[in-house]
PDB file of N, CA and C in Angstrom:
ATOM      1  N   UNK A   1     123.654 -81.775 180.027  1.00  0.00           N
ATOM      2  CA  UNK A   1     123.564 -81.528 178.607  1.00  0.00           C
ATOM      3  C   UNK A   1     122.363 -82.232 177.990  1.00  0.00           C
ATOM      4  N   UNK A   2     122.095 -83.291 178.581  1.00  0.00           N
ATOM      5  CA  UNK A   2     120.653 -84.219 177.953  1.00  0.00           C
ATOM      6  C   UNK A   2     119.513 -84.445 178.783  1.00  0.00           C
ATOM      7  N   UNK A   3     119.602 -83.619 179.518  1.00  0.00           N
ATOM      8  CA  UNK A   3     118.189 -83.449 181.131  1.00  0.00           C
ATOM      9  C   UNK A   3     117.372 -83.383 180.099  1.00  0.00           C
ATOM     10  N   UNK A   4     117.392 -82.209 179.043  1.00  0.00           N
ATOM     11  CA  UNK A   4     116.155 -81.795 178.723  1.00  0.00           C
ATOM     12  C   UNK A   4     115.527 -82.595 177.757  1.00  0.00           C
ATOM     13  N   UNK A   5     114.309 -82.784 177.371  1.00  0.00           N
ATOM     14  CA  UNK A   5     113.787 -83.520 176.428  1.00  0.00           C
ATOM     15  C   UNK A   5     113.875 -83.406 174.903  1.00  0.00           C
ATOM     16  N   UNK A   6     114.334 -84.714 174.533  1.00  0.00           N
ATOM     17  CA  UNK A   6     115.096 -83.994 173.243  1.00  0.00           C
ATOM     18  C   UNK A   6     114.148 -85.496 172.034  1.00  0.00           C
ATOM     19  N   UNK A   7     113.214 -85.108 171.486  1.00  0.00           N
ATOM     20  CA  UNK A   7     112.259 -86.041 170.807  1.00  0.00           C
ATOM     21  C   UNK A   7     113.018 -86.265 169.243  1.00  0.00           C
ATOM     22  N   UNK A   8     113.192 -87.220 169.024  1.00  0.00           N
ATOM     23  CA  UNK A   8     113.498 -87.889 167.725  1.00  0.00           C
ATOM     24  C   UNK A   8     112.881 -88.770 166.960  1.00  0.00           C
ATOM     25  N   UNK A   9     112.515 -89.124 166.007  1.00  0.00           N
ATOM     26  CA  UNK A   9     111.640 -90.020 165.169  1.00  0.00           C
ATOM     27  C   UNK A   9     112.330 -91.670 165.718  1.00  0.00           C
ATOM     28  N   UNK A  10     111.215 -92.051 165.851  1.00  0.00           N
ATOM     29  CA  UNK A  10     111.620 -93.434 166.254  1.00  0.00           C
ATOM     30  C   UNK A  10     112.647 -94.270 165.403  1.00  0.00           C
ATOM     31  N   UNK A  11     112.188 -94.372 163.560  1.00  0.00           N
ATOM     32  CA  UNK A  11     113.508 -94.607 162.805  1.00  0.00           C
ATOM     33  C   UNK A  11     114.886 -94.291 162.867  1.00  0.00           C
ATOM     34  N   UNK A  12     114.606 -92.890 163.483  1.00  0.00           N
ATOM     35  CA  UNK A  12     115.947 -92.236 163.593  1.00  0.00           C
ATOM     36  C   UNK A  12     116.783 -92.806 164.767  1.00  0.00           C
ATOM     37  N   UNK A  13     116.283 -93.434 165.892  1.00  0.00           N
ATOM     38  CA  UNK A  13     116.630 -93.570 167.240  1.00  0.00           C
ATOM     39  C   UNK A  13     117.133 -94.984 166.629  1.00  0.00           C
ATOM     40  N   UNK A  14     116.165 -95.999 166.190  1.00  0.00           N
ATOM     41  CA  UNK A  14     116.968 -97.464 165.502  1.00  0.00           C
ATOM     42  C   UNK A  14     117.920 -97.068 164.717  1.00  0.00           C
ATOM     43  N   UNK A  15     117.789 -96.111 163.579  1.00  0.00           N
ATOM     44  CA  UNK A  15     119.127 -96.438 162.713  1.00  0.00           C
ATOM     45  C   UNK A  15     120.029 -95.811 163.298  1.00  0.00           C
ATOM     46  N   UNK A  16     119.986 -95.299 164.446  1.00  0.00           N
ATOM     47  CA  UNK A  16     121.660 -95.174 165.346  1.00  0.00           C
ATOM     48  C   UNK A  16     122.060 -95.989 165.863  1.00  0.00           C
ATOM     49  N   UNK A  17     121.266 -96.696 166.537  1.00  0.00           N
ATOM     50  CA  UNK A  17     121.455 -98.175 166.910  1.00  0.00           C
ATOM     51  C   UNK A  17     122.291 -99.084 166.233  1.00  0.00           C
ATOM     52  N   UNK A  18     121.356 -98.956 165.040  1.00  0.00           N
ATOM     53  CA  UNK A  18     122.060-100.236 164.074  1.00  0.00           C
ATOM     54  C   UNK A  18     123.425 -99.632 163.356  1.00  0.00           C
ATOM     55  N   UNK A  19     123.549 -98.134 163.435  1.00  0.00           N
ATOM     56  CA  UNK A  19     125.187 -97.706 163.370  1.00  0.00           C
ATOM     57  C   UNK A  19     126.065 -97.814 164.292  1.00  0.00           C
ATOM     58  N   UNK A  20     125.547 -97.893 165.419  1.00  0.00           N
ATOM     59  CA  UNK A  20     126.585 -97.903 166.208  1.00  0.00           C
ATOM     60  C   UNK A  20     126.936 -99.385 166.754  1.00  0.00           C
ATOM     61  N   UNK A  21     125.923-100.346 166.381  1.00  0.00           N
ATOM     62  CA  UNK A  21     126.212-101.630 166.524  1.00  0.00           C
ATOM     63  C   UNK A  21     127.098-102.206 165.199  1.00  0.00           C
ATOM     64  N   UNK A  22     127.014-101.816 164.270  1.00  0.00           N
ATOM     65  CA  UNK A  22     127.503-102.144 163.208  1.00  0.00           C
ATOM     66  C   UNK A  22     129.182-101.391 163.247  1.00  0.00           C
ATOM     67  N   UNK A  23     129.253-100.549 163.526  1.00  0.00           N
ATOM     68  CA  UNK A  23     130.675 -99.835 164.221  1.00  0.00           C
ATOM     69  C   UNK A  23     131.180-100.817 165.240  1.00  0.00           C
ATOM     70  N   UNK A  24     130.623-101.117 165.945  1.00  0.00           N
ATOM     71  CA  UNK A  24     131.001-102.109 167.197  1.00  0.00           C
ATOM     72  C   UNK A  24     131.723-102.906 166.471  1.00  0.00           C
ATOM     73  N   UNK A  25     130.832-103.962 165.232  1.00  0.00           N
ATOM     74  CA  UNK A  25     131.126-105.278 164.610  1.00  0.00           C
ATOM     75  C   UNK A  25     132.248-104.802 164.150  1.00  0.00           C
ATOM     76  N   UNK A  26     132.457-103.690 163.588  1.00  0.00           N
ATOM     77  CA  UNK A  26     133.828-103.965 162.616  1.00  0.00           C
ATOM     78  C   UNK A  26     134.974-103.808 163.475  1.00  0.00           C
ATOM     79  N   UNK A  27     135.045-103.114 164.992  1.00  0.00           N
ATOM     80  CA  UNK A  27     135.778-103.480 165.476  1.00  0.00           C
ATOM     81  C   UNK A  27     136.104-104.475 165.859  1.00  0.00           C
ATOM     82  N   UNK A  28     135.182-105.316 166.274  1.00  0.00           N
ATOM     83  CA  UNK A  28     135.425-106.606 166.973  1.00  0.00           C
ATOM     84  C   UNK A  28     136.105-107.467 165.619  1.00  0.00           C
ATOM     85  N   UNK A  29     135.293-107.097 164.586  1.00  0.00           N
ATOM     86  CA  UNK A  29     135.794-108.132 163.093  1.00  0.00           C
ATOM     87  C   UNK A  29     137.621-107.496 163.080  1.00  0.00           C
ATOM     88  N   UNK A  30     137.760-106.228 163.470  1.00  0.00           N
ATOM     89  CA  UNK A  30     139.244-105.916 163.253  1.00  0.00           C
ATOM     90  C   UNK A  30     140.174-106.785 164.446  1.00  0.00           C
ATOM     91  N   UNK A  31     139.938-106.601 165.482  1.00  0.00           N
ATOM     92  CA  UNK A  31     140.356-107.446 166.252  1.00  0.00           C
ATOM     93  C   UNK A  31     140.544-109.273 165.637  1.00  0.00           C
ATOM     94  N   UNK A  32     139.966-109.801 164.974  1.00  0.00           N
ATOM     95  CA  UNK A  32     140.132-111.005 164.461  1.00  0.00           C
ATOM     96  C   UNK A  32     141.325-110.999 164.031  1.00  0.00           C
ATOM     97  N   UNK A  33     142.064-109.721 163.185  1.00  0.00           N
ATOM     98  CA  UNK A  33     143.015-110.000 162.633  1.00  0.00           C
ATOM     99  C   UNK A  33     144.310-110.468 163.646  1.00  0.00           C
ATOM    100  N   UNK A  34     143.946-110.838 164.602  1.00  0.00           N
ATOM    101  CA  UNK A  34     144.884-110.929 165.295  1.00  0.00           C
ATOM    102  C   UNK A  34     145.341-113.004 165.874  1.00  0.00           C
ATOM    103  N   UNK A  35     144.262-113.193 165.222  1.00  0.00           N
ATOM    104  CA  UNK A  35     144.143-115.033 164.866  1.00  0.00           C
ATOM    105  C   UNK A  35     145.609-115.714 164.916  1.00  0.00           C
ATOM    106  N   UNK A  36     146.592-115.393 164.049  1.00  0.00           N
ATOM    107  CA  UNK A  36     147.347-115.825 164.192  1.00  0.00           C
ATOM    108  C   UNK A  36     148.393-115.898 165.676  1.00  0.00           C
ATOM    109  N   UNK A  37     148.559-114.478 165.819  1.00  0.00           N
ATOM    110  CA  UNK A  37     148.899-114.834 167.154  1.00  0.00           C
ATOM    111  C   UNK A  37     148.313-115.476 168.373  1.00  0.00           C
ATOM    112  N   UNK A  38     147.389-115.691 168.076  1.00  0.00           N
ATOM    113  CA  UNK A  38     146.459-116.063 169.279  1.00  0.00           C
ATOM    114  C   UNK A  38     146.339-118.063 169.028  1.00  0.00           C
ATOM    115  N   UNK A  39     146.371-118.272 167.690  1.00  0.00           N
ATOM    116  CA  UNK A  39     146.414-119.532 167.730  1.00  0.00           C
ATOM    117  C   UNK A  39     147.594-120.516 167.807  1.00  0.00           C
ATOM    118  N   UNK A  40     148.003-119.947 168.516  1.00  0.00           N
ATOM    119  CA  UNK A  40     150.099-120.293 168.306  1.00  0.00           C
ATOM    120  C   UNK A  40     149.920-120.517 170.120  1.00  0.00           C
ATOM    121  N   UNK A  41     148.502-119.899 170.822  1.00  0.00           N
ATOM    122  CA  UNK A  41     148.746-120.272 172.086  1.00  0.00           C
ATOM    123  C   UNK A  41     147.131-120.521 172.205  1.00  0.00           C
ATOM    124  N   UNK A  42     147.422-122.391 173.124  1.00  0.00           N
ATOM    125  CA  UNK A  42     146.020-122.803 172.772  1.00  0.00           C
ATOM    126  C   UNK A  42     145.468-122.462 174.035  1.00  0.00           C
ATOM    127  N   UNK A  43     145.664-121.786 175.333  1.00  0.00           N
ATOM    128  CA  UNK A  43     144.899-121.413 176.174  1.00  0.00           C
ATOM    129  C   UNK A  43     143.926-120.247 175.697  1.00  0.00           C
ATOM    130  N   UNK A  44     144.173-119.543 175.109  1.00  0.00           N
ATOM    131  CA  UNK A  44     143.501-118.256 174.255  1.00  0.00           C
ATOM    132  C   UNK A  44     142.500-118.644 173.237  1.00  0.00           C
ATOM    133  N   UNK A  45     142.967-119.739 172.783  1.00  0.00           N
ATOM    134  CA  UNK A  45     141.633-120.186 172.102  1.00  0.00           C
ATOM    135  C   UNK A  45     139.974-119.905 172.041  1.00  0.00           C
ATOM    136  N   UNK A  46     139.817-120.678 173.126  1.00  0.00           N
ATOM    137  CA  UNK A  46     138.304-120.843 174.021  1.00  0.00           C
ATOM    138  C   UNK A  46     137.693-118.866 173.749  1.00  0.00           C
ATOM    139  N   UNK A  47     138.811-118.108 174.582  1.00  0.00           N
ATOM    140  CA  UNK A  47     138.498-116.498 174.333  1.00  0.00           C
ATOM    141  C   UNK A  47     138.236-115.949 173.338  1.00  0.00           C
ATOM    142  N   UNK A  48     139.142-116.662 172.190  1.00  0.00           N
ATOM    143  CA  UNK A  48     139.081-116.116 170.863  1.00  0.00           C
ATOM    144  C   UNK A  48     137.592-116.943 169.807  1.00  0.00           C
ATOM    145  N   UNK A  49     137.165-117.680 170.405  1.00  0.00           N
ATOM    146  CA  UNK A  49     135.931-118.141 169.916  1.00  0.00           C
ATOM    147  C   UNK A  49     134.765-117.136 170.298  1.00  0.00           C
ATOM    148  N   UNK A  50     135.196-116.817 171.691  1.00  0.00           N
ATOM    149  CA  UNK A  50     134.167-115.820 171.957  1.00  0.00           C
ATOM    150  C   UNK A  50     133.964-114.545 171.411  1.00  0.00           C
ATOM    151  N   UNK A  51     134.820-114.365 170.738  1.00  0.00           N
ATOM    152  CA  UNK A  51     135.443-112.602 170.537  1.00  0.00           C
ATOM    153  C   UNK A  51     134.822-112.829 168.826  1.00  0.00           C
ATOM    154  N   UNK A  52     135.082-113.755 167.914  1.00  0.00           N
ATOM    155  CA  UNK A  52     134.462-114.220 166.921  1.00  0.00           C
ATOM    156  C   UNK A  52     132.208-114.153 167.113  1.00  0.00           C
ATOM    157  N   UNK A  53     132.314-114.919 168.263  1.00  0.00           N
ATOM    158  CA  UNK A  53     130.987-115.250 168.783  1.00  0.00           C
ATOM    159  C   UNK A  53     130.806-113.567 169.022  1.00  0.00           C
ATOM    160  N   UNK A  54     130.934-112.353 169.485  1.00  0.00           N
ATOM    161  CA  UNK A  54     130.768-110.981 169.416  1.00  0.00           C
ATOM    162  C   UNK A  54     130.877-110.384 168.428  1.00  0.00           C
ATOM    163  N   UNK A  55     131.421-110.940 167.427  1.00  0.00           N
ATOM    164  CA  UNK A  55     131.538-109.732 166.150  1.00  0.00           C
ATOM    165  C   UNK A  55     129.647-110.585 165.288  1.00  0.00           C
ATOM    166  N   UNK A  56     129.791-111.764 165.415  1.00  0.00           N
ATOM    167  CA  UNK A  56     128.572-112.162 164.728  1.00  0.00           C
ATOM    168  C   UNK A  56     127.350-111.764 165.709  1.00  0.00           C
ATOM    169  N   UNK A  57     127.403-111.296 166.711  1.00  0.00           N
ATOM    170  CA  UNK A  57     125.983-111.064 167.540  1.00  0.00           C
ATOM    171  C   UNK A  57     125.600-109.717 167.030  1.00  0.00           C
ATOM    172  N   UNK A  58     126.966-108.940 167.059  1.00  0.00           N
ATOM    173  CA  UNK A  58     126.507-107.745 167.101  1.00  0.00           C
ATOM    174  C   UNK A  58     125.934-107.395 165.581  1.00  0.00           C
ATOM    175  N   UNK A  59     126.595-108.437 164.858  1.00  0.00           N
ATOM    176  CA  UNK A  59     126.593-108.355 163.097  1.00  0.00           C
ATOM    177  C   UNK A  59     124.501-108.318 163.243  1.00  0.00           C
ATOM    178  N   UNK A  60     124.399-109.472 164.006  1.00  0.00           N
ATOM    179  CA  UNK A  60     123.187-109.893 163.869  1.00  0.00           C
ATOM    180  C   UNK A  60     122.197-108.739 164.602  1.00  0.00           C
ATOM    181  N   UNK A  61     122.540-108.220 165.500  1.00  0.00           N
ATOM    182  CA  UNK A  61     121.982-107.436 166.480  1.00  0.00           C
ATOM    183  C   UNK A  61     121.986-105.807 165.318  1.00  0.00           C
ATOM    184  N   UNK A  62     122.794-105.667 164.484  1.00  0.00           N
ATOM    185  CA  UNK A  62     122.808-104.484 163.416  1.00  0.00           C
ATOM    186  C   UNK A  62     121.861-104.892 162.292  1.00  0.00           C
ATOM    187  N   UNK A  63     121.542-105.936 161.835  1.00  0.00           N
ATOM    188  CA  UNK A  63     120.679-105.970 160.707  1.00  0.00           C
ATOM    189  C   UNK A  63     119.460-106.083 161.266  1.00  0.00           C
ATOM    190  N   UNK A  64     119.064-106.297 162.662  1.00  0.00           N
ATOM    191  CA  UNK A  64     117.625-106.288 162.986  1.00  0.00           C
ATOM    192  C   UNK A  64     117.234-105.046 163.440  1.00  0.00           C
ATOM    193  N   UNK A  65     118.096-104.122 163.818  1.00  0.00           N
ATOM    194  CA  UNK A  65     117.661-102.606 163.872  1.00  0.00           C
ATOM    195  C   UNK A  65     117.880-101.995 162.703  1.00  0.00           C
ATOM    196  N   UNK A  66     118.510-102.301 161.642  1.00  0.00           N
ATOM    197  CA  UNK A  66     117.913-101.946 160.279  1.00  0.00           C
ATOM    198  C   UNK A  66     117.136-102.149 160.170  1.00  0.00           C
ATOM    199  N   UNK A  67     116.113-103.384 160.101  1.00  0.00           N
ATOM    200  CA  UNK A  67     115.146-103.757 159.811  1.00  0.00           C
ATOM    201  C   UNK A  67     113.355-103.019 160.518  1.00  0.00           C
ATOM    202  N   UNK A  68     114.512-102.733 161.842  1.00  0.00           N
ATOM    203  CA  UNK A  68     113.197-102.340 162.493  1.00  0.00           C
ATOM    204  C   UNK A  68     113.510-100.666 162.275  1.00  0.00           C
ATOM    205  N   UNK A  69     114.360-100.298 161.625  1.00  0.00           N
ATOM    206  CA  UNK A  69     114.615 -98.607 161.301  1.00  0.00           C
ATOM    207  C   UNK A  69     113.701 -98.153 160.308  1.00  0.00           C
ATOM    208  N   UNK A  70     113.737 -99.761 159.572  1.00  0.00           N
ATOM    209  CA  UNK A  70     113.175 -99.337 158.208  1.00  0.00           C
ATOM    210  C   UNK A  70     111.789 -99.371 158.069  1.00  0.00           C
ATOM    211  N   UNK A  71     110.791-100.647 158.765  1.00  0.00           N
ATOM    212  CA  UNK A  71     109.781-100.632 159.667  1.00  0.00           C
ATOM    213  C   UNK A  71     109.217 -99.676 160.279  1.00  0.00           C
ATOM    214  N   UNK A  72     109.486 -99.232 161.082  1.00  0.00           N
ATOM    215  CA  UNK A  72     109.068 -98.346 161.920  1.00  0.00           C
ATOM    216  C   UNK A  72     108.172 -97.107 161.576  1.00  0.00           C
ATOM    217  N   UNK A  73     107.094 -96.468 162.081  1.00  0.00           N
ATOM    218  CA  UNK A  73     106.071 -96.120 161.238  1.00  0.00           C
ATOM    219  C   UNK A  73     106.906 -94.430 161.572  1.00  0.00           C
ATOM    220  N   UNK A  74     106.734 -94.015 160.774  1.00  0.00           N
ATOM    221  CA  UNK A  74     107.231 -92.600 160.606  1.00  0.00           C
ATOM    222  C   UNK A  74     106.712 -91.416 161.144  1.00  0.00           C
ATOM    223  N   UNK A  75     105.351 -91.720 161.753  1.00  0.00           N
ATOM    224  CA  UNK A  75     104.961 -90.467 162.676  1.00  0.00           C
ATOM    225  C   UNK A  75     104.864 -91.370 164.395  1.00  0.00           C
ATOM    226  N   UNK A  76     105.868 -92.200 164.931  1.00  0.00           N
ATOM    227  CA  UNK A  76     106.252 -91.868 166.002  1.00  0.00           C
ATOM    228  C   UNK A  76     107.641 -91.719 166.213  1.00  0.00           C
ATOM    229  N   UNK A  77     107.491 -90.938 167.788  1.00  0.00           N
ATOM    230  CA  UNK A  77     108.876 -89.890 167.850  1.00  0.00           C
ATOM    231  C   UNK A  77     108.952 -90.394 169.201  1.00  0.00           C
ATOM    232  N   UNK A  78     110.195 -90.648 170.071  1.00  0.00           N
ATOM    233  CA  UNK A  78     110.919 -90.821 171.180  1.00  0.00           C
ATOM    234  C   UNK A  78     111.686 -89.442 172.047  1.00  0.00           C
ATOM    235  N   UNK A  79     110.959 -89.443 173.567  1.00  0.00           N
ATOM    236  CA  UNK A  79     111.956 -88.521 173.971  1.00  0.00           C
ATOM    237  C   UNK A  79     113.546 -89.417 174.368  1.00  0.00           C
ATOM    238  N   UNK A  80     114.320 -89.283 173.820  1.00  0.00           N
ATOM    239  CA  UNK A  80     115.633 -89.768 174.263  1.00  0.00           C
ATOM    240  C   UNK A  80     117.022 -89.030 175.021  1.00  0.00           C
ATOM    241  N   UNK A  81     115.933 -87.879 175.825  1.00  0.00           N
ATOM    242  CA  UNK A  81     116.835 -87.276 176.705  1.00  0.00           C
ATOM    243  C   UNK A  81     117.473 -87.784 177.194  1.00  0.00           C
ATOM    244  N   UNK A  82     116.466 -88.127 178.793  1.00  0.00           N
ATOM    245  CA  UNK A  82     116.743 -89.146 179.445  1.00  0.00           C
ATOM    246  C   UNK A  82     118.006 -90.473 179.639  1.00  0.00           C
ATOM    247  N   UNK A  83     117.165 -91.296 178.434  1.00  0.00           N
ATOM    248  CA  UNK A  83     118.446 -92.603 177.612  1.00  0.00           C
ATOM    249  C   UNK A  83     119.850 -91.994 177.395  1.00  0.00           C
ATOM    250  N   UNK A  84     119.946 -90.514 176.769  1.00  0.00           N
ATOM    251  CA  UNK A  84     121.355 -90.468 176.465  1.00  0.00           C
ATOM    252  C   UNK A  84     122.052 -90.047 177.352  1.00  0.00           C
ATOM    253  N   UNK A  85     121.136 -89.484 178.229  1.00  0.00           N
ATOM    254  CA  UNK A  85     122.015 -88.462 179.611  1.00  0.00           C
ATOM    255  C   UNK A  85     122.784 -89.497 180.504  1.00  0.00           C
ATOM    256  N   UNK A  86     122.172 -91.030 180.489  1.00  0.00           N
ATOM    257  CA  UNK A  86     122.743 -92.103 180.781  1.00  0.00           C
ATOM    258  C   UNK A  86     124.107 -93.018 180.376  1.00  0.00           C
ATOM    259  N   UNK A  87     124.589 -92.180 179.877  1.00  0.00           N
ATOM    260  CA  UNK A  87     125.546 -92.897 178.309  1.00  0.00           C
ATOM    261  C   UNK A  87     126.635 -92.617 178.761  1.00  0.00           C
ATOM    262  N   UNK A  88     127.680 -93.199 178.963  1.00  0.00           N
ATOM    263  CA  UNK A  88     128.972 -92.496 179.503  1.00  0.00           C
ATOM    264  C   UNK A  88     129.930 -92.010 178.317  1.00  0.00           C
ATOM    265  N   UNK A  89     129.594 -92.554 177.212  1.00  0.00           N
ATOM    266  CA  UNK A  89     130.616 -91.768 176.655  1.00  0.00           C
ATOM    267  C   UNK A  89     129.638 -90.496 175.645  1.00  0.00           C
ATOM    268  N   UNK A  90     130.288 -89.442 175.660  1.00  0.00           N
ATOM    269  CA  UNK A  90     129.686 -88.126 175.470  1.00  0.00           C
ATOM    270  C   UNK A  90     129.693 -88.264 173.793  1.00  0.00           C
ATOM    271  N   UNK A  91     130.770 -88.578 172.950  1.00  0.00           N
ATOM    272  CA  UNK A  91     130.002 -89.229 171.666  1.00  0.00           C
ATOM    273  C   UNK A  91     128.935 -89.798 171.381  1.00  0.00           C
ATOM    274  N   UNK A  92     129.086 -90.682 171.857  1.00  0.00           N
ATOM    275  CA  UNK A  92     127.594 -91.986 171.273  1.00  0.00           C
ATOM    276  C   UNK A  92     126.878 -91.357 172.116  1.00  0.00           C
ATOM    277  N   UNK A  93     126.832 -90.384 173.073  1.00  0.00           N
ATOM    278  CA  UNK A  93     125.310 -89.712 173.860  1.00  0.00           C
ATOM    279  C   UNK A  93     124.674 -88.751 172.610  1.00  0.00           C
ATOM    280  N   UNK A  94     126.060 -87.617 171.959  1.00  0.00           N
ATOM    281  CA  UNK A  94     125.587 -86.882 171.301  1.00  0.00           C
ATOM    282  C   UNK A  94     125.224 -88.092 169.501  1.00  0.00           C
ATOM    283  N   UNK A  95     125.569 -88.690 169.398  1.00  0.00           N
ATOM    284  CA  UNK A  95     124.803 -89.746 168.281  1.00  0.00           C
ATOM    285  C   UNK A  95     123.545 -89.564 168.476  1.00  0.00           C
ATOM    286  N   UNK A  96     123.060 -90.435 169.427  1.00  0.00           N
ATOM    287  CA  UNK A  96     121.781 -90.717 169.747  1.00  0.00           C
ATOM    288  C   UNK A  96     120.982 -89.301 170.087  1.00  0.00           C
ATOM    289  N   UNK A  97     121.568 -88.075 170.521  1.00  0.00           N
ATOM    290  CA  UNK A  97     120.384 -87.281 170.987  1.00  0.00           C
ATOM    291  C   UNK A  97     120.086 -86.726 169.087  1.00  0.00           C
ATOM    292  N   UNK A  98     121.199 -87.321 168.307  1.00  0.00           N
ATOM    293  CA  UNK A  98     121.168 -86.667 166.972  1.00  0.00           C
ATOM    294  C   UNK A  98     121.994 -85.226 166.315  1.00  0.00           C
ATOM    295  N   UNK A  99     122.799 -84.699 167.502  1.00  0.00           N
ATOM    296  CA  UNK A  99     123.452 -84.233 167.614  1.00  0.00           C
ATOM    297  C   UNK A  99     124.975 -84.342 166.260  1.00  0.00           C
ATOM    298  N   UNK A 100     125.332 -83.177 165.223  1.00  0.00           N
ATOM    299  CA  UNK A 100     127.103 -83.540 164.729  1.00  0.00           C
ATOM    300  C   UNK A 100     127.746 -83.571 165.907  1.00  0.00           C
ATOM    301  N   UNK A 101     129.188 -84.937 165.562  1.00  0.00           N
ATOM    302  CA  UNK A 101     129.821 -85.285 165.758  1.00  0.00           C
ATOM    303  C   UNK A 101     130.927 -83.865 166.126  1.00  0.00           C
ATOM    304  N   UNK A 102     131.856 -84.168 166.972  1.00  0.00           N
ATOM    305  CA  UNK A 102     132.775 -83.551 167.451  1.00  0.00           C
ATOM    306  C   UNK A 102     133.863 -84.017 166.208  1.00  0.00           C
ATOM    307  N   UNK A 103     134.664 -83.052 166.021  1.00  0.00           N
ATOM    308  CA  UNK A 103     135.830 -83.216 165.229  1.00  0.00           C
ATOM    309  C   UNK A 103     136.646 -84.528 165.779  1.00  0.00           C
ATOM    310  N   UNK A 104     137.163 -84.983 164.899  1.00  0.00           N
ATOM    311  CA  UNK A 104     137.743 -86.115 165.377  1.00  0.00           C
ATOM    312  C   UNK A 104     139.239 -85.810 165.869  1.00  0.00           C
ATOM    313  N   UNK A 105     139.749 -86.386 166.394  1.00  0.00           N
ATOM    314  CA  UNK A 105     141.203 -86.464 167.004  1.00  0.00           C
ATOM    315  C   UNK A 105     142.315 -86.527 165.643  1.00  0.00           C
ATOM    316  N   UNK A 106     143.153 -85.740 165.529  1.00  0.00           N
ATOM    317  CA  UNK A 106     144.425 -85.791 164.754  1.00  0.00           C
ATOM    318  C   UNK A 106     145.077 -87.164 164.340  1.00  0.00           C
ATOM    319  N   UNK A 107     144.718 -87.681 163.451  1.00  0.00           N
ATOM    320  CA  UNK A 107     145.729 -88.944 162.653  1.00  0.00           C
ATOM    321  C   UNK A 107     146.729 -88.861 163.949  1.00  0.00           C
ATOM    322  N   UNK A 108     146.538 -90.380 164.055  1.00  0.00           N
ATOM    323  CA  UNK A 108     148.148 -90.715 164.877  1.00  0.00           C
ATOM    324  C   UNK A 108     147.907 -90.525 166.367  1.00  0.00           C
ATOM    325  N   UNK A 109     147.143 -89.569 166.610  1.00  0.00           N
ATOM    326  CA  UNK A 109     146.542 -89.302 168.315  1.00  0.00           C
ATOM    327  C   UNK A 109     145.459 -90.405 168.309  1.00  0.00           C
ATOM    328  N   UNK A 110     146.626 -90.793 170.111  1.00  0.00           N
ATOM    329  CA  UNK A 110     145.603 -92.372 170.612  1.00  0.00           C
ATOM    330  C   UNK A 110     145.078 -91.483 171.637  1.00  0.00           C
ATOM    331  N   UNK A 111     143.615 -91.777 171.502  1.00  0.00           N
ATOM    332  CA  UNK A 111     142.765 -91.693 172.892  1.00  0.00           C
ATOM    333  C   UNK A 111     142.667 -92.753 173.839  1.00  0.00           C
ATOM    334  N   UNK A 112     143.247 -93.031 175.080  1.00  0.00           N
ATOM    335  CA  UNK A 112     142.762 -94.028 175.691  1.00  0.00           C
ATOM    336  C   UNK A 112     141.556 -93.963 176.768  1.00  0.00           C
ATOM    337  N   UNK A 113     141.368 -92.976 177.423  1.00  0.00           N
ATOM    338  CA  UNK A 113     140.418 -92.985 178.090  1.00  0.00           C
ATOM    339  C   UNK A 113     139.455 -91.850 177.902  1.00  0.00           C
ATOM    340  N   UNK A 114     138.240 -91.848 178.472  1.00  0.00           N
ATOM    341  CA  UNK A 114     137.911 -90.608 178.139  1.00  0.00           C
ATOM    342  C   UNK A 114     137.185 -90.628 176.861  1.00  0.00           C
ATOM    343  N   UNK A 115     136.372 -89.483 176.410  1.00  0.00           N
ATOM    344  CA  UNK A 115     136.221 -88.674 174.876  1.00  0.00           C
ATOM    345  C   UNK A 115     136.000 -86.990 175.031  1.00  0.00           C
TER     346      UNK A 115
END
């Protein structure tokens, strides 16, 4: 589906980046809500510092591809065939080639593996 060469504006290729890193963060920030249980057992601790330490990287890792989205000079373009044909999940491949989104899954339907 992404053999072929599929050229996108370089801004365009960062500010997916910095969406889909910024998607990342709020999961990881949703996962926090889970503090309480986790601090009621102090072996989990140490993990749960780390999982904190991931929502701020990625926080940080999303405002510098804004930055460089916004930067970025507007007449260069990326082939990102290649890059996405690499991607295992077939969403975030079709993100990045720039591709709409697939309908989303029915309220209440868990996906666990797969997309």
């Amino acid at each position: 589906m992404y053999d072929a060469e599929i050229t996108r504006p370089l801004a365009q290729v960062l500010r997916a980046a910095a969406t889909e890193l910024a998607e990342l963060a709020a999961v990881a920030d949703h996962l926090e809500g889970l503090t309480p249980a986790i601090v009621r057992d102090a072996s989990l601790a140490e993990r749960w510092q780390l999982a904190d330490l991931l929502t701020q990287r990625l926080a940080g890792l999303t405002s510098l591809f804004d930055a460089l989205a916004a930067s970025a000079p507007r007449d260069v373009a990326l082939d990102v065939g290649g890059a996405v044909g690499a991607l295992k999940l077939s969403e975030q491949a079709r993100r990045f080639a720039g591709f709409a989104p697939v309908a989303a899954a029915a309220s209440g339907e868990v996906l666990l593996f797969g997309d």
